[in-house]
N, C-alpha and C. Protein backbone atom coordinates (compact mmCIF):
# COMPACT_ATOMS: atom_id res chain seq x y z
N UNK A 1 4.64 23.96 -9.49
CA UNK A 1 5.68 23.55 -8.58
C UNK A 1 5.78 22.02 -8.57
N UNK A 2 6.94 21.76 -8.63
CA UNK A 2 7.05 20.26 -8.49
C UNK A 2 7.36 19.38 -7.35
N UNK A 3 6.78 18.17 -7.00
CA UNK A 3 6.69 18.04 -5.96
C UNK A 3 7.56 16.89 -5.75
N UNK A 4 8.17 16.19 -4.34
CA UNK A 4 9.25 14.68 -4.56
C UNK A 4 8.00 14.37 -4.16
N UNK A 5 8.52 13.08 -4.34
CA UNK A 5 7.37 11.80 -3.65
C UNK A 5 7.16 12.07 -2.18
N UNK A 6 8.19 12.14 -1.84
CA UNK A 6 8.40 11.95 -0.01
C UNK A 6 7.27 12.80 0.65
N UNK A 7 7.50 14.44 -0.20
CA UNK A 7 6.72 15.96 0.13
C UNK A 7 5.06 15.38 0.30
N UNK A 8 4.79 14.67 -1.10
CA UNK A 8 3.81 14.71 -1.58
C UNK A 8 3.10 14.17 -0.49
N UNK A 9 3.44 12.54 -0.11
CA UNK A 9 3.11 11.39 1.21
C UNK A 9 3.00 12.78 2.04
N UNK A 10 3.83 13.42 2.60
CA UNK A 10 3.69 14.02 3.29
C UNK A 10 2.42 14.97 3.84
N UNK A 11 2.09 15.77 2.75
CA UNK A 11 1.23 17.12 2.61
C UNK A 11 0.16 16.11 2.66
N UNK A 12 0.30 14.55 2.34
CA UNK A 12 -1.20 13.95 1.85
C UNK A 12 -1.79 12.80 3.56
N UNK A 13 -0.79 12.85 4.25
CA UNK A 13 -0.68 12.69 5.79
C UNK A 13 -1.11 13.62 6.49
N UNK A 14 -0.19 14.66 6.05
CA UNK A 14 -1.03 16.11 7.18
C UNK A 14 -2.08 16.47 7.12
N UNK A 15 -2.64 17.09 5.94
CA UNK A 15 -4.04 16.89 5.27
C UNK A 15 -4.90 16.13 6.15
N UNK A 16 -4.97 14.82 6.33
CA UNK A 16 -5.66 13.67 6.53
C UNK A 16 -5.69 13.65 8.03
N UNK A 17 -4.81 14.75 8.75
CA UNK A 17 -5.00 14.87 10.14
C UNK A 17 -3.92 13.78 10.93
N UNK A 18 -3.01 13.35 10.31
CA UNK A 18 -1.99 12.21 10.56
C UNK A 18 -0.66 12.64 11.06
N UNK A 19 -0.14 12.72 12.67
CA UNK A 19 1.14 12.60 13.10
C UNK A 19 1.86 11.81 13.20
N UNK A 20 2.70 11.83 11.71
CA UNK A 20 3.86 11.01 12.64
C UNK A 20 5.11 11.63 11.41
N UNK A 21 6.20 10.54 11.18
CA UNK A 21 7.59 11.46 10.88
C UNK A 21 7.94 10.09 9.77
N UNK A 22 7.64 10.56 8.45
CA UNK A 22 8.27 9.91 7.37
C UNK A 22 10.31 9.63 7.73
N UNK A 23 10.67 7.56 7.86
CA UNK A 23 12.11 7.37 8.24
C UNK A 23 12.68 7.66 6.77
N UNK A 24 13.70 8.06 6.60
CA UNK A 24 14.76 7.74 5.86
C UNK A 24 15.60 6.72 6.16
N UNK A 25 15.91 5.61 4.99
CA UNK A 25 17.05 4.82 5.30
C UNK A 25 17.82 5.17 3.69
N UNK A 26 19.54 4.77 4.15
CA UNK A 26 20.11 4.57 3.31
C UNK A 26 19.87 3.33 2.55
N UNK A 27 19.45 2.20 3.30
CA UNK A 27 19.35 0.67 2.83
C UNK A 27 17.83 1.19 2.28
N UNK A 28 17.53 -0.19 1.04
CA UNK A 28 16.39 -0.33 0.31
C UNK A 28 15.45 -0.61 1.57
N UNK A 29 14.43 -0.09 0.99
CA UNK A 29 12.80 -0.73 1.82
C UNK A 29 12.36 -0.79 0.85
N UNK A 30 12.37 -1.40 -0.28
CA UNK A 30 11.25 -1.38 -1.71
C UNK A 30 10.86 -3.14 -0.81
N UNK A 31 11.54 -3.57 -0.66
CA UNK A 31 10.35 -5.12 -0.32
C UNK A 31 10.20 -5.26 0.71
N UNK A 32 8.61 -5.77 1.28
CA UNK A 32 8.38 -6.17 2.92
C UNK A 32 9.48 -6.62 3.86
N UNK A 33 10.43 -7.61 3.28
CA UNK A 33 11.57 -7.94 4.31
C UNK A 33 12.40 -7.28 4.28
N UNK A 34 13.16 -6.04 3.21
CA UNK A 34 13.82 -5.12 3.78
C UNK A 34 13.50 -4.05 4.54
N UNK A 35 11.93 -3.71 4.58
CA UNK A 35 11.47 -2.77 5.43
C UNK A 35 11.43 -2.76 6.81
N UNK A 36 10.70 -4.61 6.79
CA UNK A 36 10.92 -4.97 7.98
C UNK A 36 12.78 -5.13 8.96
N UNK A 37 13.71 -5.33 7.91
CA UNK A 37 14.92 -5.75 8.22
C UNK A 37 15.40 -4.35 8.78
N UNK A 38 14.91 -2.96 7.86
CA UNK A 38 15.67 -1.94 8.49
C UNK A 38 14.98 -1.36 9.92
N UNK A 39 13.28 -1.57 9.92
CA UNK A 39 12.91 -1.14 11.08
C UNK A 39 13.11 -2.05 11.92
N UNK A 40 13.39 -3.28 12.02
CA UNK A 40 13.82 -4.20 13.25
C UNK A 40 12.06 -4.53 13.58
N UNK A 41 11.39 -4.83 12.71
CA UNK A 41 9.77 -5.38 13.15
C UNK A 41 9.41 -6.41 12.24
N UNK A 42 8.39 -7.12 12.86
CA UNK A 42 7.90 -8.46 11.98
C UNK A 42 7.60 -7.64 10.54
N UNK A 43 7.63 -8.94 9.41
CA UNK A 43 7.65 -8.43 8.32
C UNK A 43 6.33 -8.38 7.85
N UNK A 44 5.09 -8.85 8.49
CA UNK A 44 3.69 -9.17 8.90
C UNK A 44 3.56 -7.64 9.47
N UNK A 45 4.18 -6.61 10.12
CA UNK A 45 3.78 -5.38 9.85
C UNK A 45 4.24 -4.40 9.10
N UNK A 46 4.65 -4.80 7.98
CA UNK A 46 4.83 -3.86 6.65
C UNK A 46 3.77 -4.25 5.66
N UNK A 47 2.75 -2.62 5.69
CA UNK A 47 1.63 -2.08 4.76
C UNK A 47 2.37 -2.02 3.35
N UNK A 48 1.82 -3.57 2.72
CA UNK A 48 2.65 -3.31 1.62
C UNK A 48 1.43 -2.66 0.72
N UNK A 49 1.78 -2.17 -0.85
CA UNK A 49 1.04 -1.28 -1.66
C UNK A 49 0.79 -1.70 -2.83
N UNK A 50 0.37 -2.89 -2.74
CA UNK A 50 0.38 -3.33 -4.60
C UNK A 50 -1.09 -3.29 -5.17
N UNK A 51 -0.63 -2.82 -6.47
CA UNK A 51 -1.56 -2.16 -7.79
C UNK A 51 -2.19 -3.32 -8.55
N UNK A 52 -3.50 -3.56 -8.89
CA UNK A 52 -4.12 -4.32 -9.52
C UNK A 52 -4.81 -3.83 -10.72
N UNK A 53 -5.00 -4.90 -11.71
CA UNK A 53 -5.57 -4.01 -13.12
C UNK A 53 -7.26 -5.08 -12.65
N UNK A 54 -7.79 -4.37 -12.61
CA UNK A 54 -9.28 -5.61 -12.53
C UNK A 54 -10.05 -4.70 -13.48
N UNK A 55 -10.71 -5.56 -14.35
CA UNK A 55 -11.45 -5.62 -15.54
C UNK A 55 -10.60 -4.17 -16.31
N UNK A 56 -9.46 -3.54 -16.35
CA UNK A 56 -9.08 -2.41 -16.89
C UNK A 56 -8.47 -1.27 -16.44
N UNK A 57 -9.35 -1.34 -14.44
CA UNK A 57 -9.31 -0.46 -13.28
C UNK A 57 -7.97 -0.54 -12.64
N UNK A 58 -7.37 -0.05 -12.28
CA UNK A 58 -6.38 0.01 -11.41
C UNK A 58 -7.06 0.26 -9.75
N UNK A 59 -6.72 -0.53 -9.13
CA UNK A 59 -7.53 -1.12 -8.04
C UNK A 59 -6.16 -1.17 -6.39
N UNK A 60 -5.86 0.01 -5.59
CA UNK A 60 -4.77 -0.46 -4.80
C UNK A 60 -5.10 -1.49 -3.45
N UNK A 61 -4.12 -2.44 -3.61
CA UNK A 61 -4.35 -3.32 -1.98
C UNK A 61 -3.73 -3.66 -1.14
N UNK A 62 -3.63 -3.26 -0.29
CA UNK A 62 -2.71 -2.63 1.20
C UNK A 62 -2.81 -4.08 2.08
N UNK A 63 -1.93 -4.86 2.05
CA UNK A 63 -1.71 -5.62 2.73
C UNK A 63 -0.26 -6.45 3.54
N UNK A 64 -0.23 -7.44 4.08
CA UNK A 64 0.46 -7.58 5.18
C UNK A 64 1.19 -8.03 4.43
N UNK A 65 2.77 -7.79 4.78
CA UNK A 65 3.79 -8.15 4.23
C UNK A 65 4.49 -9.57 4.26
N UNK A 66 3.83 -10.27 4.96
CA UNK A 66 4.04 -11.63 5.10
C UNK A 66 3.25 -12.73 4.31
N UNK A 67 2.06 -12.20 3.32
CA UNK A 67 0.94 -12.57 3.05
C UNK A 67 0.56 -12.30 1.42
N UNK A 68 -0.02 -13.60 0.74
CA UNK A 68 -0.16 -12.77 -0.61
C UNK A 68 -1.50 -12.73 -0.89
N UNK A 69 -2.14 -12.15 -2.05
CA UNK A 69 -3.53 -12.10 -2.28
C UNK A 69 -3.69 -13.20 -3.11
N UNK A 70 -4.92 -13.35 -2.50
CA UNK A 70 -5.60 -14.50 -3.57
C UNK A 70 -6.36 -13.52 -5.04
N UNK A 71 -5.85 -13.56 -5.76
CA UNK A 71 -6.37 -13.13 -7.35
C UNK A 71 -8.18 -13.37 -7.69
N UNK A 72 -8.56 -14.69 -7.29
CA UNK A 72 -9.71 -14.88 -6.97
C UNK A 72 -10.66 -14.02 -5.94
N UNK A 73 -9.90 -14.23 -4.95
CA UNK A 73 -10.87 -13.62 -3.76
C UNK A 73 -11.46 -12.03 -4.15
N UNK A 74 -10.35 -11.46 -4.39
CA UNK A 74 -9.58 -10.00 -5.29
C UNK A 74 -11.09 -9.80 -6.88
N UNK A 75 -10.60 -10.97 -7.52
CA UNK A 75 -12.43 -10.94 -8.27
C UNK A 75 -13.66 -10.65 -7.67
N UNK A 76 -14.02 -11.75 -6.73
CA UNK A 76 -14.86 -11.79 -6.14
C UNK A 76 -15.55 -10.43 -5.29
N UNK A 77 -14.40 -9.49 -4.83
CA UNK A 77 -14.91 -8.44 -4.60
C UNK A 77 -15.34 -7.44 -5.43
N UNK A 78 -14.78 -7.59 -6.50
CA UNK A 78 -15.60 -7.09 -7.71
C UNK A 78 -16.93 -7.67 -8.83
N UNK A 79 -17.21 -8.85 -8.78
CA UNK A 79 -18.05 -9.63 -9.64
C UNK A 79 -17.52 -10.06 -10.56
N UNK A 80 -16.13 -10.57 -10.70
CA UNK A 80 -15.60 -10.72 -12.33
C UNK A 80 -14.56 -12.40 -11.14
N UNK A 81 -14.28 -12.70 -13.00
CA UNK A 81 -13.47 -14.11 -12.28
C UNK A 81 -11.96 -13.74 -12.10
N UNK A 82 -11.22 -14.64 -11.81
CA UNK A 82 -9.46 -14.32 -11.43
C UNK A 82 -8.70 -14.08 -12.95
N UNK A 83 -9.39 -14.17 -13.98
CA UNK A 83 -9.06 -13.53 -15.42
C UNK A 83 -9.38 -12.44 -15.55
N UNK A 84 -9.86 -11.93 -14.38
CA UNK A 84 -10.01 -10.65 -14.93
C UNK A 84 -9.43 -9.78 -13.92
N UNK A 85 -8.54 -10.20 -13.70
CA UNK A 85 -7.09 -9.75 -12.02
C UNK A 85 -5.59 -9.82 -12.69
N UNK A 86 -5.31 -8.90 -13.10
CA UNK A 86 -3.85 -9.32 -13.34
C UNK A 86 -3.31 -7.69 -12.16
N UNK A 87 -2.10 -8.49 -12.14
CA UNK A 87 -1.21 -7.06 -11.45
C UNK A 87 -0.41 -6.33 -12.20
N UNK A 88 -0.38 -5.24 -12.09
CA UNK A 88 -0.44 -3.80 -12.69
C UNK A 88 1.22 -3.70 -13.17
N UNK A 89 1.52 -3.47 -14.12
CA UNK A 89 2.63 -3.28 -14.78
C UNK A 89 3.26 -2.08 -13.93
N UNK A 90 4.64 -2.03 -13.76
CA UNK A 90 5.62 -0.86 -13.87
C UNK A 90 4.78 0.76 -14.13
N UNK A 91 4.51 0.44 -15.24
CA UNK A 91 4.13 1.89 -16.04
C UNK A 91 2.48 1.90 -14.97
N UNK A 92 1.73 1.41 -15.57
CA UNK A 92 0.17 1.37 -14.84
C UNK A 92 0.16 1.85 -13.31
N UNK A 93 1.04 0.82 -12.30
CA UNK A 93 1.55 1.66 -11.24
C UNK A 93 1.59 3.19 -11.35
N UNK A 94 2.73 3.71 -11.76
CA UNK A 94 3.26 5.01 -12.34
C UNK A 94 1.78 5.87 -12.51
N UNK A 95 1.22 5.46 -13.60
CA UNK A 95 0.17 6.21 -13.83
C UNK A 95 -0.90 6.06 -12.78
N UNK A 96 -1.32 5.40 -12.13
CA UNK A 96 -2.65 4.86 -11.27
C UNK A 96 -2.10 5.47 -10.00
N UNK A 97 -1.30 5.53 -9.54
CA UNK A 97 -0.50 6.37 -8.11
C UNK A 97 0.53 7.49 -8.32
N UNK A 98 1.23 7.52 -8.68
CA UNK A 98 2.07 8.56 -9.06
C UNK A 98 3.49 7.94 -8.58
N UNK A 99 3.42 7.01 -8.18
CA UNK A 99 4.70 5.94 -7.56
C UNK A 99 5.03 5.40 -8.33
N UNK A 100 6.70 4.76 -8.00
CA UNK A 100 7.18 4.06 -9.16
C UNK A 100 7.35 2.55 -7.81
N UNK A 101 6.83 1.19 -8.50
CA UNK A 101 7.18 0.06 -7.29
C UNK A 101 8.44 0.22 -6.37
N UNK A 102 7.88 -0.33 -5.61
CA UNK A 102 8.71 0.07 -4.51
C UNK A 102 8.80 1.08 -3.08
N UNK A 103 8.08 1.83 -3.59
CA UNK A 103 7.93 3.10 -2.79
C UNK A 103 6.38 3.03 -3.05
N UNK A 104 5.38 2.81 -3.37
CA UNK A 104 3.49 3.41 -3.66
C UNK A 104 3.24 3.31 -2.20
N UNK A 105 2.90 4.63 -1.92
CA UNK A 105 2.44 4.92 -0.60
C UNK A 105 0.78 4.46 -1.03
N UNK A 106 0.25 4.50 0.56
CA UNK A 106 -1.22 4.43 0.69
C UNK A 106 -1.91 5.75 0.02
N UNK A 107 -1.03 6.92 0.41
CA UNK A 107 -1.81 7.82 0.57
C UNK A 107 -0.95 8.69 -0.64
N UNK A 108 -1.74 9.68 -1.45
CA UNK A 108 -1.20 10.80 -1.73
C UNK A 108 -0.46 10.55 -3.73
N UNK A 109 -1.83 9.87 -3.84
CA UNK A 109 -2.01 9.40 -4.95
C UNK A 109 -2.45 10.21 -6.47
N UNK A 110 -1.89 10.47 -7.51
CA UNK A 110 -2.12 10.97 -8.65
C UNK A 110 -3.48 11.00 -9.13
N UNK A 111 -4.21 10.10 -8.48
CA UNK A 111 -5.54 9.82 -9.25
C UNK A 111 -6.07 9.27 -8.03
N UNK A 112 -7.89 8.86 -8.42
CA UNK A 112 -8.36 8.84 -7.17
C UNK A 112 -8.27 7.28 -7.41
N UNK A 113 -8.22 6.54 -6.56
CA UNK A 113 -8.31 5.02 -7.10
C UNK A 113 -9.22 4.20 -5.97
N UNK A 114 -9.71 3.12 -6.17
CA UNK A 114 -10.40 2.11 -5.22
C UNK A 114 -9.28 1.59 -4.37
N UNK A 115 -9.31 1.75 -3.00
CA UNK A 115 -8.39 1.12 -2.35
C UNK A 115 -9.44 -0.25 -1.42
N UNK A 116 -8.31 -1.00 -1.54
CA UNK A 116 -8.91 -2.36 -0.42
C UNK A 116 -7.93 -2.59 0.51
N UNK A 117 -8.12 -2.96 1.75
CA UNK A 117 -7.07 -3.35 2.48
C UNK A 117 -7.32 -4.40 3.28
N UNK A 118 -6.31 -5.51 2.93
CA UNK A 118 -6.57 -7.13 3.83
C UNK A 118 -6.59 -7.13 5.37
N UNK A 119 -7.59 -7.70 5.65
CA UNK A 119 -8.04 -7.97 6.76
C UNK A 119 -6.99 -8.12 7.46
N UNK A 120 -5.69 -9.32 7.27
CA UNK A 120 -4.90 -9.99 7.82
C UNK A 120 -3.92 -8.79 8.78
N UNK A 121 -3.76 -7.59 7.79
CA UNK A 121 -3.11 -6.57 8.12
C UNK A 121 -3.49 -6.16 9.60
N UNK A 122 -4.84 -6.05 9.89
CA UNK A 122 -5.09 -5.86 11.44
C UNK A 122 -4.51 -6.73 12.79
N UNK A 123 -3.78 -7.31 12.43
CA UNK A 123 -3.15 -7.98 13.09
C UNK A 123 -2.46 -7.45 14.05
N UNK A 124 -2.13 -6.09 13.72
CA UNK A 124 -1.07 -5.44 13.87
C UNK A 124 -1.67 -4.08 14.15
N UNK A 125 -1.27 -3.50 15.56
CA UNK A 125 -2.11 -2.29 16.20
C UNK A 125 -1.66 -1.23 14.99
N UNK A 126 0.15 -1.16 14.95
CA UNK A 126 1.07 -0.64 14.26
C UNK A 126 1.35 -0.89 13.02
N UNK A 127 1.55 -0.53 11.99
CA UNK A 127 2.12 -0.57 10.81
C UNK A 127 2.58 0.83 9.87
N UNK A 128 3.91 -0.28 9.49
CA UNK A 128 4.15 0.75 8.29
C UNK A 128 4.59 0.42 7.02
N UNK A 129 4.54 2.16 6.40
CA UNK A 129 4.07 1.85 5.29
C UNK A 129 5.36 2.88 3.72
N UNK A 130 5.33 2.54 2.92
CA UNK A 130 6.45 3.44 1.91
C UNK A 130 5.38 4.52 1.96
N UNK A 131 6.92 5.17 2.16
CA UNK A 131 6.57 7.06 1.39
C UNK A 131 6.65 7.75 0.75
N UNK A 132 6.54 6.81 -0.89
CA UNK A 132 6.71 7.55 -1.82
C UNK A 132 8.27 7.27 -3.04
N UNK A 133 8.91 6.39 -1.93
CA UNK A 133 10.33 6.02 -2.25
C UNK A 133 10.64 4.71 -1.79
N UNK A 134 11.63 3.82 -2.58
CA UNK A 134 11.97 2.63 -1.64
C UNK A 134 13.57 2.64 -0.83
N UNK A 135 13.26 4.08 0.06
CA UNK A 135 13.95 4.56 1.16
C UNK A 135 13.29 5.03 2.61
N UNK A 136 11.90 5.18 2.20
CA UNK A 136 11.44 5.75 3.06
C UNK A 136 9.71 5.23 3.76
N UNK A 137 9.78 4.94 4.57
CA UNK A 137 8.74 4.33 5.29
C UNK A 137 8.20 5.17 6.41
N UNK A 138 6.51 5.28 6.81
CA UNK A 138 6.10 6.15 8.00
C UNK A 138 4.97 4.92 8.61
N UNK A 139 5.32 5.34 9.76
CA UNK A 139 4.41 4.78 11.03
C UNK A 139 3.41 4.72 10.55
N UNK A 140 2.07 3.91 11.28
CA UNK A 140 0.57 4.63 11.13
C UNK A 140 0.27 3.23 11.98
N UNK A 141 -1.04 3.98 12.46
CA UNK A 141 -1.73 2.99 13.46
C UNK A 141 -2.97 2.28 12.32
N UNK A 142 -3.06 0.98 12.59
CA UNK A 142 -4.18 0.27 11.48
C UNK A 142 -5.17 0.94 11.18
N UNK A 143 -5.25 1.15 12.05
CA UNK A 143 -7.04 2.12 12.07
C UNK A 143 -6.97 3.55 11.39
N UNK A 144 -6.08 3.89 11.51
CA UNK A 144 -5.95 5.51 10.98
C UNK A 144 -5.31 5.26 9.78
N UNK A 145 -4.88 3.89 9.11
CA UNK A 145 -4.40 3.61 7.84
C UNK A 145 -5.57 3.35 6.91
N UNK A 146 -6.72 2.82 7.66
CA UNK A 146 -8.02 2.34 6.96
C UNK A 146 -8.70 3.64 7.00
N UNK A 147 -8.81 4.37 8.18
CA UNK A 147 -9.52 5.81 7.42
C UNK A 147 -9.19 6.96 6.86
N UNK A 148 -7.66 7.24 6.55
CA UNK A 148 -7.20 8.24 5.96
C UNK A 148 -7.31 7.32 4.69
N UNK A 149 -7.40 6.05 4.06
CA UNK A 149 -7.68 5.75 2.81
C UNK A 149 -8.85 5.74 2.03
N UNK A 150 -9.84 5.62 2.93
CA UNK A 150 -11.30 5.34 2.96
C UNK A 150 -11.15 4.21 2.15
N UNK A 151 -10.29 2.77 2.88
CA UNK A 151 -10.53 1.60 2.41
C UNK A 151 -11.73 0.76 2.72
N UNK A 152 -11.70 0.08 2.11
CA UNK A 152 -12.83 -1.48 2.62
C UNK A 152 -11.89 -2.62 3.12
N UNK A 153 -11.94 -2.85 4.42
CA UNK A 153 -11.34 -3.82 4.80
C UNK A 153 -11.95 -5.45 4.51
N UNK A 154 -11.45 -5.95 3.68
CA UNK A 154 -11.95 -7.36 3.29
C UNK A 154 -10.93 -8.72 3.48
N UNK A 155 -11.07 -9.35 2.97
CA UNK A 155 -10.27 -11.01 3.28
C UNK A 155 -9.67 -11.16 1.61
N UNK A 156 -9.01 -10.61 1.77
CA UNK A 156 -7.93 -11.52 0.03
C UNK A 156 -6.88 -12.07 0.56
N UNK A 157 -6.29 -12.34 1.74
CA UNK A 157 -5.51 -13.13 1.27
C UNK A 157 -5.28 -14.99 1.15
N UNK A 158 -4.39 -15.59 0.59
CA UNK A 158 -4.25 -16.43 -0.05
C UNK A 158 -4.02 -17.36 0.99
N UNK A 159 -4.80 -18.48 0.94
CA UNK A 159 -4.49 -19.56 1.94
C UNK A 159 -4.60 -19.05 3.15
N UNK A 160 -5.78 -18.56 3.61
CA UNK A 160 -6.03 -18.26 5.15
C UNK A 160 -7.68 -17.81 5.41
């Protein structure tokens, strides 16, 4: 059976013991400021989802939409230098989540992958996050975003 993206986020929320109600918009949410623009919230609480290649690994890191990673820091949590951090191609995405950019949810992923999620993101009781599409975004409280991922909350981002 084949599944949409949206279903998938979905079944991979419920699963995880998680209420709440994947939005539909007609307008894009593929980038932090349109997500933020259609929910009417700082753009500092959009769980953004970007894919890292470190030493080969595809590596996901869930952070604040106002905020970028430091590539270094991002090493450092692994033991390797900022040459050995690039971000994840189109396709690599695709394969490492089952998402195409734009839409890579936290949750409900093709493969099992290392997730990290920036500290900075706690900022914010609330956040949200794509579901699978860059139409569709769901609630989640910080805390229940860090343990339905079984992330490591650490410090990558850049200049802070």
């Amino acid at each position: 059976m084949i599944v949409d993206a949206r279903t998938q986020v979905a079944h991979a929320l419920e699963a995880a013991g998680v209420e709440t109600e994947i939005i539909i918009f007609e307008d894009s949410t593929a980038t932090s400021q349109e997500a933020a623009d259609c929910l009417g919230v700082p753009v500092g609480a959009i769980a953004k989802s970007l894919c890292f290649m470190v030493v080969g690994e595809p590596i996901l890191v869930i952070a604040s939409g106002d905020t970028r990673i430091d590539d270094r820091k991002l090493g450092q949590e692994f033991g390797v230098s900022r040459k050995k951090v690039k971000i994840a191609t189109a396709d690599q995405v695709q394969a490492a989540t089952g998402f195409a950019p734009g839409g890579v949810a936290p949750v409900g992923h093709t493969s099992q992958l290392t997730i990290l999620v920036d500290q900075a993101l706690g900022r914010f009781d609330t956040v949200y996050a794509a579901a699978g599409t860059p139409h569709a975004v769901f609630e989640i409280a910080f805390k229940e975003l860090v343990r339905v991922t079984k992330a490591r909350v650490v410090d990558l981002t850049q200049g802070l």
